[in-house]
C-alpha atoms as a PDB file:
ATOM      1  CA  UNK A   1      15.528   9.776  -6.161  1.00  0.00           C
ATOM      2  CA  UNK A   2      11.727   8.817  -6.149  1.00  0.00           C
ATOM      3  CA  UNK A   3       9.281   7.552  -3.639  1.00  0.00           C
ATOM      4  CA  UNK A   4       7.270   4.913  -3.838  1.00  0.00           C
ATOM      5  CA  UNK A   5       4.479   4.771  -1.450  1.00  0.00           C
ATOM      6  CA  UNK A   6       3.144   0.798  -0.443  1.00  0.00           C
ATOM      7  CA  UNK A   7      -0.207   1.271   1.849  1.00  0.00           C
ATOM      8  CA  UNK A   8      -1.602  -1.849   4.024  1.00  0.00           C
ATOM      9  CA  UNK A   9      -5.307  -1.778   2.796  1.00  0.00           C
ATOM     10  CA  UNK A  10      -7.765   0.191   5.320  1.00  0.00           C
ATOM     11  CA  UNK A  11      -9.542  -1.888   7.810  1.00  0.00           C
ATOM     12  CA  UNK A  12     -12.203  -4.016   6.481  1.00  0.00           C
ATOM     13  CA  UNK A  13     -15.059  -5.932   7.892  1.00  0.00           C
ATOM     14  CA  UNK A  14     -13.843  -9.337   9.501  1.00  0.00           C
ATOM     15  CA  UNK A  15     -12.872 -11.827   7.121  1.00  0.00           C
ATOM     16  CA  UNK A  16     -14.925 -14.737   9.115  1.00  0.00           C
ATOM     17  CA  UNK A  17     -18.063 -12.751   9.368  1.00  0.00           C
ATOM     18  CA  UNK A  18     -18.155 -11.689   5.953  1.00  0.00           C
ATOM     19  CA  UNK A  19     -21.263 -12.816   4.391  1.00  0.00           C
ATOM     20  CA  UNK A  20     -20.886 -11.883   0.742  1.00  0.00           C
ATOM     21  CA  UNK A  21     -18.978 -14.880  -0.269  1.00  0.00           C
ATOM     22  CA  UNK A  22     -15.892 -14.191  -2.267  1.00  0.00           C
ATOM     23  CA  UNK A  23     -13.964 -12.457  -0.484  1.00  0.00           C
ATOM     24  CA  UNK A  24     -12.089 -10.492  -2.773  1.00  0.00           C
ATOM     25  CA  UNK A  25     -15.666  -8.253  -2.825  1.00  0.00           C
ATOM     26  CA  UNK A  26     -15.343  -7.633   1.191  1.00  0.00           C
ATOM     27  CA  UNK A  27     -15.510  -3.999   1.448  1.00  0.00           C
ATOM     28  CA  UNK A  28     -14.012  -1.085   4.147  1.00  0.00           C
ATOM     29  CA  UNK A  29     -15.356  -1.140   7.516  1.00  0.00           C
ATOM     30  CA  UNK A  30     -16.667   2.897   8.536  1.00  0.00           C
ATOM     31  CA  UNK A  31     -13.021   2.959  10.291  1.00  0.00           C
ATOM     32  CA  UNK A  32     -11.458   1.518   7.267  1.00  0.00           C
ATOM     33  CA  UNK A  33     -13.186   4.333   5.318  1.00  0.00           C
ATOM     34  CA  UNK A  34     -12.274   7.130   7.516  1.00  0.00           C
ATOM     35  CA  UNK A  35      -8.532   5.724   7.004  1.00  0.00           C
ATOM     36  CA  UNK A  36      -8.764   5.883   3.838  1.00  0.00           C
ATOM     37  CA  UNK A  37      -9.634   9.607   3.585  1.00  0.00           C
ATOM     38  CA  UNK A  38      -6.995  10.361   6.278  1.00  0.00           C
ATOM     39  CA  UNK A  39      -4.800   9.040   3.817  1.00  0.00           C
ATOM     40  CA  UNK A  40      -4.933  12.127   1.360  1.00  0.00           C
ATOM     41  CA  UNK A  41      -3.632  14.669   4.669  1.00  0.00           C
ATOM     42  CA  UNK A  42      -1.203  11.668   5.505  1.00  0.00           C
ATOM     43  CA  UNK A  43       0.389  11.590   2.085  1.00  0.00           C
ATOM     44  CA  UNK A  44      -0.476  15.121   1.523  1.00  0.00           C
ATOM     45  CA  UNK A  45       3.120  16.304   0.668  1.00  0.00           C
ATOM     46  CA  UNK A  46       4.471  12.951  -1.129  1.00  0.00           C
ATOM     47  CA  UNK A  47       4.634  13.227  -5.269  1.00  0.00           C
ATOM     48  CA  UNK A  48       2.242  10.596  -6.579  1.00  0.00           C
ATOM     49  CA  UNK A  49       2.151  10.130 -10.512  1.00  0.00           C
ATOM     50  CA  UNK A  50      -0.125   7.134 -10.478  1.00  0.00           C
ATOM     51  CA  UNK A  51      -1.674   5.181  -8.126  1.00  0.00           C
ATOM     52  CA  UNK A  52      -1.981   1.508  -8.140  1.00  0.00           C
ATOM     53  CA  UNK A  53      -3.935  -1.475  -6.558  1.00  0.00           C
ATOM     54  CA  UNK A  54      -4.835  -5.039  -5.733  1.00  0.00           C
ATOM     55  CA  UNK A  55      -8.168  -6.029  -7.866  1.00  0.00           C
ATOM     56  CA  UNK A  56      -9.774  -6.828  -4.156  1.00  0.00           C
ATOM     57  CA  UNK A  57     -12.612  -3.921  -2.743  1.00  0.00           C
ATOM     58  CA  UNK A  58     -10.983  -3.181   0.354  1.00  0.00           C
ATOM     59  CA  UNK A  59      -7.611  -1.926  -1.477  1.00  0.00           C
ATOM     60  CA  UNK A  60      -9.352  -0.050  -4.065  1.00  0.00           C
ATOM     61  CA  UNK A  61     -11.391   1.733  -1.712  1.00  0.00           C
ATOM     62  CA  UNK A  62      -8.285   2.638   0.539  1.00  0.00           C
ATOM     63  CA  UNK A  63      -6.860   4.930  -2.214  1.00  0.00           C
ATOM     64  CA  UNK A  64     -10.340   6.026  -3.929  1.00  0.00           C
ATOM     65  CA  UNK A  65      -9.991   9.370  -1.917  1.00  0.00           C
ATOM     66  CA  UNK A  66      -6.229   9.649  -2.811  1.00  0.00           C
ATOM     67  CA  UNK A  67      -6.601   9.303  -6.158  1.00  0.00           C
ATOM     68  CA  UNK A  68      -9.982  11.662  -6.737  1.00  0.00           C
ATOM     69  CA  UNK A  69      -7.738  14.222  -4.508  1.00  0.00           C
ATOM     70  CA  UNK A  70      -4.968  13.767  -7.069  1.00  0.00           C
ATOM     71  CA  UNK A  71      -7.184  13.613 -10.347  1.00  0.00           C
ATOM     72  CA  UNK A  72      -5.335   9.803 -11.133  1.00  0.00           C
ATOM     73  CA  UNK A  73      -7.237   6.691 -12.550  1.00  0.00           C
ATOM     74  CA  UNK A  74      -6.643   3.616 -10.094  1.00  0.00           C
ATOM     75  CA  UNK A  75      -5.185   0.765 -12.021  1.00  0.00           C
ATOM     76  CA  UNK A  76      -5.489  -2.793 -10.793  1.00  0.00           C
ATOM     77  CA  UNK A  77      -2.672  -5.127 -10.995  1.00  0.00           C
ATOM     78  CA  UNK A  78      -2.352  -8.885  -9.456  1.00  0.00           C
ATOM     79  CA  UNK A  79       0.968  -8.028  -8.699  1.00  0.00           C
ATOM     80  CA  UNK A  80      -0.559  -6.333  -5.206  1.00  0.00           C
ATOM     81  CA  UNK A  81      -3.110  -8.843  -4.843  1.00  0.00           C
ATOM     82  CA  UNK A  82      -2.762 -11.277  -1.740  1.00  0.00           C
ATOM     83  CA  UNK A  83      -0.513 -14.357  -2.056  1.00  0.00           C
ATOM     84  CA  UNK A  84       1.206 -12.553  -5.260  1.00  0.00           C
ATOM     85  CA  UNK A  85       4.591 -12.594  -3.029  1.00  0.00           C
ATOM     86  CA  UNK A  86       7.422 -10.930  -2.489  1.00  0.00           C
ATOM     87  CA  UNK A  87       8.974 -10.940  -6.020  1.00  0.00           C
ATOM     88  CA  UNK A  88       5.998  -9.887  -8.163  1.00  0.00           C
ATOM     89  CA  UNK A  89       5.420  -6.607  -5.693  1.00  0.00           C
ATOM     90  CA  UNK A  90       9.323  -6.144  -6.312  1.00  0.00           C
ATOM     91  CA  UNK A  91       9.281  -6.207 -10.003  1.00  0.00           C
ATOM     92  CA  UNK A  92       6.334  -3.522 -10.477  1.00  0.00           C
ATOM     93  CA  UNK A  93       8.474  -1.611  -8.064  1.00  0.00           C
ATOM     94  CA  UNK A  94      11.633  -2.096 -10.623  1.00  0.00           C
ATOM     95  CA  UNK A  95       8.920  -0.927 -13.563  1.00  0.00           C
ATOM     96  CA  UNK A  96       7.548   2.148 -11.857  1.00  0.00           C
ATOM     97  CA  UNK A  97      11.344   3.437 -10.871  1.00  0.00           C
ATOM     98  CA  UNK A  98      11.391   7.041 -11.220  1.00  0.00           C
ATOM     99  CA  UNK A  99       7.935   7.513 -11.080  1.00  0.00           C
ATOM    100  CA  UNK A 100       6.304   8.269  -7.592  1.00  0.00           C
ATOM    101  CA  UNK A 101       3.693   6.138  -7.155  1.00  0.00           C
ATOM    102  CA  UNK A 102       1.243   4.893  -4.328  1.00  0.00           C
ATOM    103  CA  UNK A 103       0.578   1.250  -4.255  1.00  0.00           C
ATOM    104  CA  UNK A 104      -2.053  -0.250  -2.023  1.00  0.00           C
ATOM    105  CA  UNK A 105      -1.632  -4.204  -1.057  1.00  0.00           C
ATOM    106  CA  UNK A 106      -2.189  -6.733   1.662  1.00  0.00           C
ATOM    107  CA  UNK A 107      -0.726  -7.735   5.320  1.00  0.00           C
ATOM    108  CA  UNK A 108       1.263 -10.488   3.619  1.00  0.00           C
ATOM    109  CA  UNK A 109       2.714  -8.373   0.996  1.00  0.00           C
ATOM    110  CA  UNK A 110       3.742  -6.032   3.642  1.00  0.00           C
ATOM    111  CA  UNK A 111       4.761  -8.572   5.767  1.00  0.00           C
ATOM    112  CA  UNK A 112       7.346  -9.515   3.061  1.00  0.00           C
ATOM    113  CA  UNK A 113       8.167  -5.793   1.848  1.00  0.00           C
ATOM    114  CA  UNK A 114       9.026  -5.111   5.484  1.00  0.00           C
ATOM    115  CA  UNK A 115      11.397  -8.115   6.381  1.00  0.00           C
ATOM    116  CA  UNK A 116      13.120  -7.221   3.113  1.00  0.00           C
ATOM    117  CA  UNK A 117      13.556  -3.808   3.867  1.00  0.00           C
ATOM    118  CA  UNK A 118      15.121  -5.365   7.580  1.00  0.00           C
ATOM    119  CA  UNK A 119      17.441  -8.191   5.148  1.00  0.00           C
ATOM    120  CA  UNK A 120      18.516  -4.502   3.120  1.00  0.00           C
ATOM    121  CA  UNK A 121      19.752  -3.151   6.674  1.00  0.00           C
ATOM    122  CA  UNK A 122      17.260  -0.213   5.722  1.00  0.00           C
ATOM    123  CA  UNK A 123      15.027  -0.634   8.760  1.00  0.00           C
ATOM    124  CA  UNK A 124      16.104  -2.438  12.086  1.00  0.00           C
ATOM    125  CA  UNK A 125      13.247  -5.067  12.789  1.00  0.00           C
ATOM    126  CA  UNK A 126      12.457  -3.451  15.935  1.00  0.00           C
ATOM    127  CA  UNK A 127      10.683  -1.079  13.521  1.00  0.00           C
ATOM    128  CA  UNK A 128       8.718  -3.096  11.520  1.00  0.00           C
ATOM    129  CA  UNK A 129       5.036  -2.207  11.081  1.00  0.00           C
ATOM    130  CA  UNK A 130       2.554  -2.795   9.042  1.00  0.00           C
ATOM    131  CA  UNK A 131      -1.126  -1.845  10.310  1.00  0.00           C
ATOM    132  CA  UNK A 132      -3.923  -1.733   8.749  1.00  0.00           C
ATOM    133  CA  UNK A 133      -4.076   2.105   6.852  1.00  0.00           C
ATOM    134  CA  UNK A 134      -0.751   2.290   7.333  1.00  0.00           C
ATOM    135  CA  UNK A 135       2.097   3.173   4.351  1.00  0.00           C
ATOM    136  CA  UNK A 136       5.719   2.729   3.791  1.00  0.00           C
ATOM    137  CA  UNK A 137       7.572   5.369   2.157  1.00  0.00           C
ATOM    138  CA  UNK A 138      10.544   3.587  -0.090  1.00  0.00           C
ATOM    139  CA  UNK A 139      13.126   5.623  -1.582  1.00  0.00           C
ATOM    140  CA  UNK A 140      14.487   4.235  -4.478  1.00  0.00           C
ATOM    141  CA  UNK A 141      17.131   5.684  -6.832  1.00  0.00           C
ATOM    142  CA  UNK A 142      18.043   3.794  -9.941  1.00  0.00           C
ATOM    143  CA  UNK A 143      15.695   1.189  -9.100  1.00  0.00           C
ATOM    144  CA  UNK A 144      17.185  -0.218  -5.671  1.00  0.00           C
ATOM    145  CA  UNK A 145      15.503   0.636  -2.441  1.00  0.00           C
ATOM    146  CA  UNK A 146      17.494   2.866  -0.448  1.00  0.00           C
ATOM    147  CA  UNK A 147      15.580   3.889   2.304  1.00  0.00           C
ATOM    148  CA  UNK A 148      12.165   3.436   4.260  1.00  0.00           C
ATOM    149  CA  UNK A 149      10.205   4.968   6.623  1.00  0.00           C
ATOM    150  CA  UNK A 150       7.050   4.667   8.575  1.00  0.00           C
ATOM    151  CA  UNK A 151       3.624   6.666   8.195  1.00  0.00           C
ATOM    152  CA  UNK A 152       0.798   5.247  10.833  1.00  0.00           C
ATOM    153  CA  UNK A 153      -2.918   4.862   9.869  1.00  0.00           C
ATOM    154  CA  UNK A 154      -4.750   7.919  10.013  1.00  0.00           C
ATOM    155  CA  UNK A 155      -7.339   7.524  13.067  1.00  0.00           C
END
């Protein structure tokens, strides 16, 4: 069995006061970058092989720290990128299987990752949460999700 870690991107700055135009630029607010270095002691004892990202700032500066801790390249993929949907984030799952990886995405992605993992009967709704910093550990052996759980943003 392997475990796939999906992270909600760090807070950023707000979307509607974000000056810099395209918005796939916006950066980490300082609370969004002290997430992101909480993640390392968050995920401290979870395998991770390679770590992966939406092309947008704010992801790719969540797991900077994570992957400098780890000594891993981040590699971009539009798979994780917001609006991708449910289906692309599923098949990159499907092509990492058996290699632990950490994945960093959006609130819709999770949004979607989450109410499948409630359709799967793997997590009961009243569970679902997907905050900003925040990370899903899925299980997955063979390449089907078997299990889920929780890990909240590092304050």
């Amino acid at each position: 069995m392997a475990e796939q870690v999906l992270i909600r991107h760090a807070a950023a700055g707000s979307r509607e006061r974000w000056k810099g135009g395209d918005d796939r630029l916006r950066p980490l607010s300082k609370k969004g970058r002290r997430q992101a270095e909480g993640l390392v002691r968050s995920l401290a004892s979870i395998p991770v092989e390679r770590v992966l990202s939406s092309p947008y700032r704010r992801c790719v500066e969540t797991v900077e720290p994570l992957a400098r801790a780890r000594g891993l390249r981040i590699e971009e993929s539009e798979a994780l990128a917001e609006g991708a949907g449910l289906e692309a984030v599923l098949a990159l799952l499907r092509e990492l299987a058996g290699r632990p990886s950490a994945l960093c995405t959006h609130g819709d992605i999770m949004y979607e990752v989450c109410e499948e993992l409630v359709r799967l009967g793997l997590v009961p709704r009243h569970e679902v949460r997907y905050e900003k910093g925040a990370a899903w550990i899925l299980e997955e052996r063979d390449g089907k999700l078997v299990g889920a759980r929780h890990v909240a943003p590092p304050e």
